[in-house]
C-alpha atoms as a PDB file:
ATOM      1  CA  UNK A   1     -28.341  67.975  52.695  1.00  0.00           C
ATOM      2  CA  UNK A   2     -30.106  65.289  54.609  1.00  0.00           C
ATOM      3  CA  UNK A   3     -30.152  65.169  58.403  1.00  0.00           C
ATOM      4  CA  UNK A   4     -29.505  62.278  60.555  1.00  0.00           C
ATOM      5  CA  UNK A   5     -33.260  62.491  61.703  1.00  0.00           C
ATOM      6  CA  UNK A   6     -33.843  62.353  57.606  1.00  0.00           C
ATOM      7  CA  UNK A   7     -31.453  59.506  57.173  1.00  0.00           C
ATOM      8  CA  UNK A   8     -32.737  57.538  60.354  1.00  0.00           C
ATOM      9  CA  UNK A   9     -36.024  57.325  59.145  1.00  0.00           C
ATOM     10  CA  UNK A  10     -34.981  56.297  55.463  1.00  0.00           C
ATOM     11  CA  UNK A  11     -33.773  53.540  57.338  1.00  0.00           C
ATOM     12  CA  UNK A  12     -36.686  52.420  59.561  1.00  0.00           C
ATOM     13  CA  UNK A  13     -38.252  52.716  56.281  1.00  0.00           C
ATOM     14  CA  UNK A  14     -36.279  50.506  54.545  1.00  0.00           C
ATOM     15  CA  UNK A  15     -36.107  47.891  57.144  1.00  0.00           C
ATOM     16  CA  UNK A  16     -39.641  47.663  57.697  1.00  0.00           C
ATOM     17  CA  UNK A  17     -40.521  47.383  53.927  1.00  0.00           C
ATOM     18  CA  UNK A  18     -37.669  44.727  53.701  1.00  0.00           C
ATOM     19  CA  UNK A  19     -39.453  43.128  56.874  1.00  0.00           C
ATOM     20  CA  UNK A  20     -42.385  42.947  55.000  1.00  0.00           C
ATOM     21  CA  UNK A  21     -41.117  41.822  51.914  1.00  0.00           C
ATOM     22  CA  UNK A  22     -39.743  39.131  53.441  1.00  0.00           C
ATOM     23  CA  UNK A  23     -42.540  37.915  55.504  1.00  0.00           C
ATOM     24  CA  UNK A  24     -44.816  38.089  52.500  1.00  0.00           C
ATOM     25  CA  UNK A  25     -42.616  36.052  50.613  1.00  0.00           C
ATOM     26  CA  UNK A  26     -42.471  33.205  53.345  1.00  0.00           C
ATOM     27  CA  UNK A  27     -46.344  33.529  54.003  1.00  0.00           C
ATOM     28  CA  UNK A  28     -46.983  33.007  49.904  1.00  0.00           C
ATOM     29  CA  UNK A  29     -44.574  30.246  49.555  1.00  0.00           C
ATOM     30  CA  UNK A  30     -46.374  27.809  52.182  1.00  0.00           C
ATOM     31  CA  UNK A  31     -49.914  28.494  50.153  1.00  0.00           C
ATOM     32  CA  UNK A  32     -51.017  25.081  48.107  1.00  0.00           C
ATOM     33  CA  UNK A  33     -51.972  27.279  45.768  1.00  0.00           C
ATOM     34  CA  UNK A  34     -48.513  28.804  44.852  1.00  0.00           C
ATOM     35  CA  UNK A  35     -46.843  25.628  44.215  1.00  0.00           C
ATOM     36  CA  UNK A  36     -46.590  25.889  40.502  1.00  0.00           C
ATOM     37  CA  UNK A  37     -45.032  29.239  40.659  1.00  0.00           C
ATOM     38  CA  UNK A  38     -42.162  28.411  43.918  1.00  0.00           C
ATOM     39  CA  UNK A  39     -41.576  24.633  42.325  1.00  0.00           C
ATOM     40  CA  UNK A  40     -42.399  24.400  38.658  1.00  0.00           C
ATOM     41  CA  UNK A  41     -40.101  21.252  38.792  1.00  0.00           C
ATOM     42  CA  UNK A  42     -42.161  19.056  40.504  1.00  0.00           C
ATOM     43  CA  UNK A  43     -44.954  19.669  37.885  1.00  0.00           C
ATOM     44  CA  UNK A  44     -42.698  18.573  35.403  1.00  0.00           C
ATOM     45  CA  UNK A  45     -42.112  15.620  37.168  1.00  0.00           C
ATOM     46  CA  UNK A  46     -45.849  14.671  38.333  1.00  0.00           C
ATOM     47  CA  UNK A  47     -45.654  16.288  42.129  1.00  0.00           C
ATOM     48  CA  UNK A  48     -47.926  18.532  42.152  1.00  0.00           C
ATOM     49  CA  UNK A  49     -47.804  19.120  45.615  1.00  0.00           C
ATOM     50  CA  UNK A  50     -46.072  21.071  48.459  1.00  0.00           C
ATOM     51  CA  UNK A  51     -43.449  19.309  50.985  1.00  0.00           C
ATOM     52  CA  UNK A  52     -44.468  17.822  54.016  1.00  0.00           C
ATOM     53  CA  UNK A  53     -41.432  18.259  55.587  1.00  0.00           C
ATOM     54  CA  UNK A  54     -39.556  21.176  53.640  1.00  0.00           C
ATOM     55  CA  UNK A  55     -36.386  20.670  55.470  1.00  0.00           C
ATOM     56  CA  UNK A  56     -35.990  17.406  53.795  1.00  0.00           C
ATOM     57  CA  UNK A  57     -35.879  18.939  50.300  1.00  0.00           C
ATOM     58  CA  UNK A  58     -32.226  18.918  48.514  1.00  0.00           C
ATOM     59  CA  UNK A  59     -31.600  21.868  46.211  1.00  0.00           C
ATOM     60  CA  UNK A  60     -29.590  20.914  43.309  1.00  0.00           C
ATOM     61  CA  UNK A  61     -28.057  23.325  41.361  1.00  0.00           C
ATOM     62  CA  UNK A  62     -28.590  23.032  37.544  1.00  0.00           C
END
């Protein structure tokens, strides 16, 4: 049976690895080089480059 010491550490664990999941993710999404891969759309459509103002982007659902 697992102690609460156990359990608390499982979860500083996990929040940490989340952490870093998540901060990895937004790191590689602002690299140029990346673009294809987090918007394959605007490839399709001949913009082969990353927003200058990302908050400006509309997300449609399709």
């Amino acid at each position: 049976m697992a102690t609460v010491e156990d359990l608390g550490v499982s979860a500083v664990i996990n929040i940490i690895s989340a952490f870093a999941f998540l901060l990895a993710f937004a790191v590689l999404r602002i690299q140029p080089i990346n673009d294809k891969v987090y918007f394959p759309k605007w490839y399709v459509m001949g913009r082969p480059r990353s927003p200058e103002r990302p908050e400006r982007i509309q997300w449609q659902i399709s």
